[in-house]
PDB file of N, CA and C in Angstrom:
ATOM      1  N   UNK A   1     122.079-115.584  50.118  1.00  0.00           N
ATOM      2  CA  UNK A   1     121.431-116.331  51.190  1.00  0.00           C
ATOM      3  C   UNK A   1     119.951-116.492  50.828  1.00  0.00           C
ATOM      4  N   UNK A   2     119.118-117.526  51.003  1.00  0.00           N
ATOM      5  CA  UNK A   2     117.963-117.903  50.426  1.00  0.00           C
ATOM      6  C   UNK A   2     117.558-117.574  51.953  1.00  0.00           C
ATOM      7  N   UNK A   3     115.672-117.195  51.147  1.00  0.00           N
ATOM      8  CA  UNK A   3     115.062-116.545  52.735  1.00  0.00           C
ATOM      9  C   UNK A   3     115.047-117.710  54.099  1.00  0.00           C
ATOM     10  N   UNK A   4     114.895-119.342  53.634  1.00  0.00           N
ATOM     11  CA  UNK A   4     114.595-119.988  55.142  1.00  0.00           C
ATOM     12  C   UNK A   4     116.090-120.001  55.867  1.00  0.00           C
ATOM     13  N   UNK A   5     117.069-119.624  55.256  1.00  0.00           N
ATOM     14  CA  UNK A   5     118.363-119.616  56.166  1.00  0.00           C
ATOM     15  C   UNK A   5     118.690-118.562  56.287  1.00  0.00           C
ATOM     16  N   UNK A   6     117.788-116.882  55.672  1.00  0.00           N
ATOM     17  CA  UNK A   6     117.659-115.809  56.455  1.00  0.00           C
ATOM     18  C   UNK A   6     116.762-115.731  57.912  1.00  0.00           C
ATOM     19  N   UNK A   7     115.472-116.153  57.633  1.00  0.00           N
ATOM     20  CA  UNK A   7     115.074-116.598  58.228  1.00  0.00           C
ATOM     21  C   UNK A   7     115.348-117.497  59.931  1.00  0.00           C
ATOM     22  N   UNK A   8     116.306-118.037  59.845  1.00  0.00           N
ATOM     23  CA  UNK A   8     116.763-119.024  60.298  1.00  0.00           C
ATOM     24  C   UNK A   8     117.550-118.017  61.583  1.00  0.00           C
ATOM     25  N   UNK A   9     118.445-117.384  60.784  1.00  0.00           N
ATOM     26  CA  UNK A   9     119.436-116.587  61.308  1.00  0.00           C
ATOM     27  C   UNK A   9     118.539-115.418  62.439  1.00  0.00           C
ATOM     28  N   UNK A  10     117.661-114.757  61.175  1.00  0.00           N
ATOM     29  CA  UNK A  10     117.205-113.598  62.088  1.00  0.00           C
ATOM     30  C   UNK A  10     116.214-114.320  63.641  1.00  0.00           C
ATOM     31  N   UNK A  11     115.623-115.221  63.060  1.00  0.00           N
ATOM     32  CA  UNK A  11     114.548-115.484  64.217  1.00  0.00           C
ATOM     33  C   UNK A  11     115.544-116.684  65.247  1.00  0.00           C
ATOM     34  N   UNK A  12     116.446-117.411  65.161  1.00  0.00           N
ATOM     35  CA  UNK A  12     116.520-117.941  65.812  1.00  0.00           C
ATOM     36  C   UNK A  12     116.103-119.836  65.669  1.00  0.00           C
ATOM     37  N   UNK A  13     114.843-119.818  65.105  1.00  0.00           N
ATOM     38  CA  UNK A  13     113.982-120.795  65.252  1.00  0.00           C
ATOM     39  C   UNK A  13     114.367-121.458  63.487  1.00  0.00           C
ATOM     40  N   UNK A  14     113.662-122.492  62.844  1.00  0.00           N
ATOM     41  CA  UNK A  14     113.450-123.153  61.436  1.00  0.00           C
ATOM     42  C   UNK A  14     112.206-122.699  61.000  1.00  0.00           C
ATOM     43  N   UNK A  15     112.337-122.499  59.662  1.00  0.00           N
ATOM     44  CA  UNK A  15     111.021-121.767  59.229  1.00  0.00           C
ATOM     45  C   UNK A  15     109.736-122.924  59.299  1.00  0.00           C
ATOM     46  N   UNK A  16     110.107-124.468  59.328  1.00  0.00           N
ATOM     47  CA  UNK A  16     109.059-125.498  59.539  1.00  0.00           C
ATOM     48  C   UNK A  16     108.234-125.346  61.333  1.00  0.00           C
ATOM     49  N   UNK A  17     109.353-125.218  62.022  1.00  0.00           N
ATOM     50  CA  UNK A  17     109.093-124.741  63.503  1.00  0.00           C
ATOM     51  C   UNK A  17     108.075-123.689  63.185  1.00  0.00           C
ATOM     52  N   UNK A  18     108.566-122.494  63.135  1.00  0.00           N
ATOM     53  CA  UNK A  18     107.161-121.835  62.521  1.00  0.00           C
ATOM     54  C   UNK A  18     105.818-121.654  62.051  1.00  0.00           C
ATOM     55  N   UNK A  19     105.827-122.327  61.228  1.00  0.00           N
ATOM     56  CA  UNK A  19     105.128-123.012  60.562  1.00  0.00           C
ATOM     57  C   UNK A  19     104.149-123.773  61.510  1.00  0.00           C
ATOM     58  N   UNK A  20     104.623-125.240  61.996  1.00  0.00           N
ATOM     59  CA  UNK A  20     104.175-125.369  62.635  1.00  0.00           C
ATOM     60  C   UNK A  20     103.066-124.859  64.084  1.00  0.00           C
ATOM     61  N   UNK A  21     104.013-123.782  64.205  1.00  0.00           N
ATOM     62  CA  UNK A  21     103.113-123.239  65.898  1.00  0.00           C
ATOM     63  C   UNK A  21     102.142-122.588  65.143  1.00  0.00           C
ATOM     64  N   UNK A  22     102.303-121.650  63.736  1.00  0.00           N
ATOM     65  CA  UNK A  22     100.887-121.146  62.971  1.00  0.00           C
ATOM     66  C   UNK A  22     100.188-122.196  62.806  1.00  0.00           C
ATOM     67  N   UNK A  23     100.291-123.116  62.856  1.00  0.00           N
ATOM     68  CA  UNK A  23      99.401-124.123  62.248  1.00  0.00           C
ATOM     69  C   UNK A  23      98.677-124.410  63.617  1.00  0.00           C
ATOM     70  N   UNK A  24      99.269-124.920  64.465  1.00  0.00           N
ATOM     71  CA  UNK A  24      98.610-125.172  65.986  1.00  0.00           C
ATOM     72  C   UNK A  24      97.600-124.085  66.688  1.00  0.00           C
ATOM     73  N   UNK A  25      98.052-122.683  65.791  1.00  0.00           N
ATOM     74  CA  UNK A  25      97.110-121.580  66.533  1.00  0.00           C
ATOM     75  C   UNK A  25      95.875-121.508  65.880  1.00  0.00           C
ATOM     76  N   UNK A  26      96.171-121.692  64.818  1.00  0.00           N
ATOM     77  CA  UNK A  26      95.140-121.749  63.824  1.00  0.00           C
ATOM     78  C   UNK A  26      93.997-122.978  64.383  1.00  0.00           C
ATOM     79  N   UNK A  27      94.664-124.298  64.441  1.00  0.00           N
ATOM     80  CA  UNK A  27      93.444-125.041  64.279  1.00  0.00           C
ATOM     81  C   UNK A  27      93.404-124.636  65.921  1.00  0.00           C
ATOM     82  N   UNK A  28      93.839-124.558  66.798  1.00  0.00           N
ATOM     83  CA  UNK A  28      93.127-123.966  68.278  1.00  0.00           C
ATOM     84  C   UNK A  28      91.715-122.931  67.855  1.00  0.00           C
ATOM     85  N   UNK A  29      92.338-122.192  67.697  1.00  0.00           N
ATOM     86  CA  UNK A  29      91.534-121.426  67.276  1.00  0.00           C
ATOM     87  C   UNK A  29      90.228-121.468  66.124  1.00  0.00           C
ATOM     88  N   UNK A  30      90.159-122.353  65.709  1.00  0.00           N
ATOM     89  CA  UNK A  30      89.155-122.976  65.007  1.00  0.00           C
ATOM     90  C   UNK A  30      88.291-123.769  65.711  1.00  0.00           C
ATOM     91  N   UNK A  31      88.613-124.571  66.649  1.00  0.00           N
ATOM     92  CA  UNK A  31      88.006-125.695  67.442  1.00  0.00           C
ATOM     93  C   UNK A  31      87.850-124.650  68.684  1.00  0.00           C
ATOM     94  N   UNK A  32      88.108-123.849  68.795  1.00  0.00           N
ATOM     95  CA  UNK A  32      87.180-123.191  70.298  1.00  0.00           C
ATOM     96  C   UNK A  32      86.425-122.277  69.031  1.00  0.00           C
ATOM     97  N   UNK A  33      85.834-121.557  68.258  1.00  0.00           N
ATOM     98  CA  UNK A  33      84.904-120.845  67.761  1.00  0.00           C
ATOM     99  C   UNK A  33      84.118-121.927  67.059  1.00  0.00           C
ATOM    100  N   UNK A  34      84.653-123.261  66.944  1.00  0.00           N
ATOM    101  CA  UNK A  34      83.285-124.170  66.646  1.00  0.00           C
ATOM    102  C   UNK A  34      82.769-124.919  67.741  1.00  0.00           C
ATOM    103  N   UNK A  35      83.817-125.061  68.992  1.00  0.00           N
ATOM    104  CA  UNK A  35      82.571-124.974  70.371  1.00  0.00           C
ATOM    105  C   UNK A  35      81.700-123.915  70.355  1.00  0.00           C
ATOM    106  N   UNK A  36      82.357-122.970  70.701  1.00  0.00           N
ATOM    107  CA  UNK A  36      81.390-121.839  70.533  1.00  0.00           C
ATOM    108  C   UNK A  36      80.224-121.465  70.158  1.00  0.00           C
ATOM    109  N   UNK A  37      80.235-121.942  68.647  1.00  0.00           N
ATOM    110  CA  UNK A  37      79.458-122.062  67.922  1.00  0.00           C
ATOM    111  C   UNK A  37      78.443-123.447  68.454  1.00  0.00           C
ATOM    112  N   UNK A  38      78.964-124.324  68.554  1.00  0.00           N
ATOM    113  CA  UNK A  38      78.297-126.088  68.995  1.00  0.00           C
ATOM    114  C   UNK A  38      77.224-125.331  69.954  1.00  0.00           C
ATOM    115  N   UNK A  39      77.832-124.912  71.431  1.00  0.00           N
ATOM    116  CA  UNK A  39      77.337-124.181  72.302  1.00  0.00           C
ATOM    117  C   UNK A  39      75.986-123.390  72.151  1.00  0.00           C
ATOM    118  N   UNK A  40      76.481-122.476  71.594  1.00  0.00           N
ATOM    119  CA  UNK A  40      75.015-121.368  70.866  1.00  0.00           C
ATOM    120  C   UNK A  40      74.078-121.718  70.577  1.00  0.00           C
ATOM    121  N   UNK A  41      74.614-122.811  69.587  1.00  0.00           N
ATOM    122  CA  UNK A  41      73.137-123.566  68.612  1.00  0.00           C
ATOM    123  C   UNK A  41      72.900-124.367  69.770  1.00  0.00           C
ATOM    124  N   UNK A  42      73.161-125.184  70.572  1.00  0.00           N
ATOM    125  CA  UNK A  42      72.440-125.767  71.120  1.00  0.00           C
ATOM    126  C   UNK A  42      71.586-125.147  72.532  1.00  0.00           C
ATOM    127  N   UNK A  43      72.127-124.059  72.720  1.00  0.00           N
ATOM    128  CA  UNK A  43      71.429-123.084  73.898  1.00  0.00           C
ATOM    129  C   UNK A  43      69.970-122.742  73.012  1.00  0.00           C
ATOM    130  N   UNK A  44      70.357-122.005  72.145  1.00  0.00           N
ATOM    131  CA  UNK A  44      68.776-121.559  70.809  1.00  0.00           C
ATOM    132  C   UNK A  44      67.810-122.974  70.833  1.00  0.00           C
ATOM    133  N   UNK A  45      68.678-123.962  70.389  1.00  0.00           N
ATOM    134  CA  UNK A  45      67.304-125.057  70.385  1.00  0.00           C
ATOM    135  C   UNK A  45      66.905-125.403  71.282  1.00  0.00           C
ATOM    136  N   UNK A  46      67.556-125.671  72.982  1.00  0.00           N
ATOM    137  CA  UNK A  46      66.638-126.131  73.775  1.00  0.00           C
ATOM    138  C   UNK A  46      66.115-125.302  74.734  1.00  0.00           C
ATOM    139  N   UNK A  47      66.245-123.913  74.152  1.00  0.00           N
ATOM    140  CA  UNK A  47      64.954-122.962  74.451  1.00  0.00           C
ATOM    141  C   UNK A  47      64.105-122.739  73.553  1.00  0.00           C
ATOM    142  N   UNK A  48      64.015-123.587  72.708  1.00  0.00           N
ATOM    143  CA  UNK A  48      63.282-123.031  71.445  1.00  0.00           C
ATOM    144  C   UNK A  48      63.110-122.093  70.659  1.00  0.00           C
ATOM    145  N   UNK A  49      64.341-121.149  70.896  1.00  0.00           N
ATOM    146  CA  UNK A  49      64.297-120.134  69.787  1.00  0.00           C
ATOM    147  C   UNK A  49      65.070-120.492  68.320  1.00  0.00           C
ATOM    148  N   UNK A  50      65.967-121.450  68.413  1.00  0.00           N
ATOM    149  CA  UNK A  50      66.012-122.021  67.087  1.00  0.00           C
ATOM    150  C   UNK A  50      65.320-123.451  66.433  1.00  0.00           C
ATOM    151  N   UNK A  51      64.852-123.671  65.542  1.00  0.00           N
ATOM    152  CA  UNK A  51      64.373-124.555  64.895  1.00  0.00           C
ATOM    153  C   UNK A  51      65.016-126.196  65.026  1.00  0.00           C
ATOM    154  N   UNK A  52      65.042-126.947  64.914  1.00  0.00           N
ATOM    155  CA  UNK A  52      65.467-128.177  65.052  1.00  0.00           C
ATOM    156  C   UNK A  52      66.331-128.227  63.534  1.00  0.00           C
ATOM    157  N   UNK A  53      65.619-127.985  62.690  1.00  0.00           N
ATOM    158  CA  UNK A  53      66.382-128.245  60.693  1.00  0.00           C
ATOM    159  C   UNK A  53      67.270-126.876  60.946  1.00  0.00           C
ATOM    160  N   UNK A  54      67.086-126.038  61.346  1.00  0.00           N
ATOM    161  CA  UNK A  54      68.081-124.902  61.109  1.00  0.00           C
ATOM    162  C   UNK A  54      69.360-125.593  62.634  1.00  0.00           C
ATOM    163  N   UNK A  55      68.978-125.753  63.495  1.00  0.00           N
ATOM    164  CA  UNK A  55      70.282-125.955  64.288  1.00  0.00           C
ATOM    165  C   UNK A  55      70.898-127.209  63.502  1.00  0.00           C
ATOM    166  N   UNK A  56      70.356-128.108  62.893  1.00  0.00           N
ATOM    167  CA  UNK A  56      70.817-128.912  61.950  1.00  0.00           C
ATOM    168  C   UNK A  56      71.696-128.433  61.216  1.00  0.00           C
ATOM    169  N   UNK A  57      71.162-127.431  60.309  1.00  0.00           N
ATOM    170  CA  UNK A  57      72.523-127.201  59.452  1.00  0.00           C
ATOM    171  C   UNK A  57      73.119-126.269  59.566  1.00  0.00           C
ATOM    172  N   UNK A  58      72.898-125.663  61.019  1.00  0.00           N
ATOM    173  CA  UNK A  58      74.373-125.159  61.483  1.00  0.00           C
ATOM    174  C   UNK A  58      75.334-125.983  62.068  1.00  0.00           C
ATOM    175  N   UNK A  59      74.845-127.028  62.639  1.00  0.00           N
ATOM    176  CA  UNK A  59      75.944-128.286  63.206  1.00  0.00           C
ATOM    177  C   UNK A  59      76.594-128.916  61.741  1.00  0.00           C
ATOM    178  N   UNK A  60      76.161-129.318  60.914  1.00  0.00           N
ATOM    179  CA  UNK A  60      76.587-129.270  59.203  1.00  0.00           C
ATOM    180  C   UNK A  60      77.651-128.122  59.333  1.00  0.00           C
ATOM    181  N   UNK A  61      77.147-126.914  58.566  1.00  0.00           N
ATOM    182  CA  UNK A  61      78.249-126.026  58.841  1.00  0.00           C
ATOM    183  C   UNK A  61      79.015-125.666  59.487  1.00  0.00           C
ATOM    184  N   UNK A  62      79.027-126.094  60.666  1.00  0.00           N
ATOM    185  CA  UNK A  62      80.089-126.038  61.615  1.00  0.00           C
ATOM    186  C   UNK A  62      81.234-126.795  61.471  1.00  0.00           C
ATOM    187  N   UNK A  63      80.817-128.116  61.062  1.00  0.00           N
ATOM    188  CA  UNK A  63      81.523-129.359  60.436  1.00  0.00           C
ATOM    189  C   UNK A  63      82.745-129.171  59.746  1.00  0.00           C
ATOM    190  N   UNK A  64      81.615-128.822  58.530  1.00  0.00           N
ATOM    191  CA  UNK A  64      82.031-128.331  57.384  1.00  0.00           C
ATOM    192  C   UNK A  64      83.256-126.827  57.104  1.00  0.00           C
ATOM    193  N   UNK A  65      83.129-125.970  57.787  1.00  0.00           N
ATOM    194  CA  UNK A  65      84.231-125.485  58.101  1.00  0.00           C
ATOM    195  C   UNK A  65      84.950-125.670  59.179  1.00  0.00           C
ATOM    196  N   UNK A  66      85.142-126.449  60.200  1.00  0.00           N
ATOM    197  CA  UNK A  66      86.347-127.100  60.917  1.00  0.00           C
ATOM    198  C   UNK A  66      87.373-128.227  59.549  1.00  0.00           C
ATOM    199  N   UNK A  67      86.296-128.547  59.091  1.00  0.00           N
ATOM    200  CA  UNK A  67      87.311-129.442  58.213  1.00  0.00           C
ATOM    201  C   UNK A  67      87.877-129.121  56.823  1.00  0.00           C
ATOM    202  N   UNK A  68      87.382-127.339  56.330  1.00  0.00           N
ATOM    203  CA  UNK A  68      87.792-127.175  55.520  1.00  0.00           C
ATOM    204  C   UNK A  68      89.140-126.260  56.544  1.00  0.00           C
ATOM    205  N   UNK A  69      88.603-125.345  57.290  1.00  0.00           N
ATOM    206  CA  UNK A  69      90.264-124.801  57.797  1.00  0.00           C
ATOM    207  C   UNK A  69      91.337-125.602  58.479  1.00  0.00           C
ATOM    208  N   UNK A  70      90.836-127.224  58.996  1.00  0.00           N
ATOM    209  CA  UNK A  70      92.048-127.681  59.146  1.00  0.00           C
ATOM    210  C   UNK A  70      92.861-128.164  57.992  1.00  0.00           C
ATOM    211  N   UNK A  71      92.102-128.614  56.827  1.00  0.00           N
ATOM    212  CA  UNK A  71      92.699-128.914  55.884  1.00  0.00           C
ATOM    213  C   UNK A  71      93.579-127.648  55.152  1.00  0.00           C
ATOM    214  N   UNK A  72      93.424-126.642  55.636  1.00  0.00           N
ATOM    215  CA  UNK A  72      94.059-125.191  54.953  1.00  0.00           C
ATOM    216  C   UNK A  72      95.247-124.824  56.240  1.00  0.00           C
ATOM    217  N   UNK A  73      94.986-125.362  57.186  1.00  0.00           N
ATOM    218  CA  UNK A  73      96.129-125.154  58.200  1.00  0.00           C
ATOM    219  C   UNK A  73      96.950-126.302  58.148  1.00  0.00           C
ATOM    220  N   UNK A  74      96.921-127.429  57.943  1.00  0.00           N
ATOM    221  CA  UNK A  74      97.950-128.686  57.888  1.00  0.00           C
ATOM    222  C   UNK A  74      98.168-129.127  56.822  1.00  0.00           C
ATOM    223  N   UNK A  75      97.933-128.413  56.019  1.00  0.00           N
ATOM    224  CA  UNK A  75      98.338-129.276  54.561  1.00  0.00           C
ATOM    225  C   UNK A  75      99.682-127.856  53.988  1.00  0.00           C
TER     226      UNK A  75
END
């Protein structure tokens, strides 16, 4: 028996089903810690405790890893 039709058997579910809902938690979970993040930086700058070029390229980096972990969760 090959593992996705062990798989199959023990859980009930298709190992793509699976798959899938990891994938959905994942990017959930990516897109609320880059609100999060959105949030923060913009609380710091318009009290002025962060810089205008630095909340810059944390909105960059923020970007920038939403779109590298969705590309690592859906591909």
């Amino acid at each position: 028996m090959d593992p996705a039709s062990a798989f199959q058997v023990g859980a009930g579910q298709s190992w793509a089903l699976f798959a899938l809902v990891i994938a959905g938690l994942g990017c959930t979970a990516v897109l609320l810690w880059a609100a999060w993040a959105y949030i923060s930086t913009f609380r710091g700058w318009s009290t002025n405790r962060v810089l205008g070029t630095i909340a810059g390229g944390a909105v960059i980096r923020i970007a920038l890893v939403v779109l590298l972990l969705s590309w690592v969760f859906l591909s």
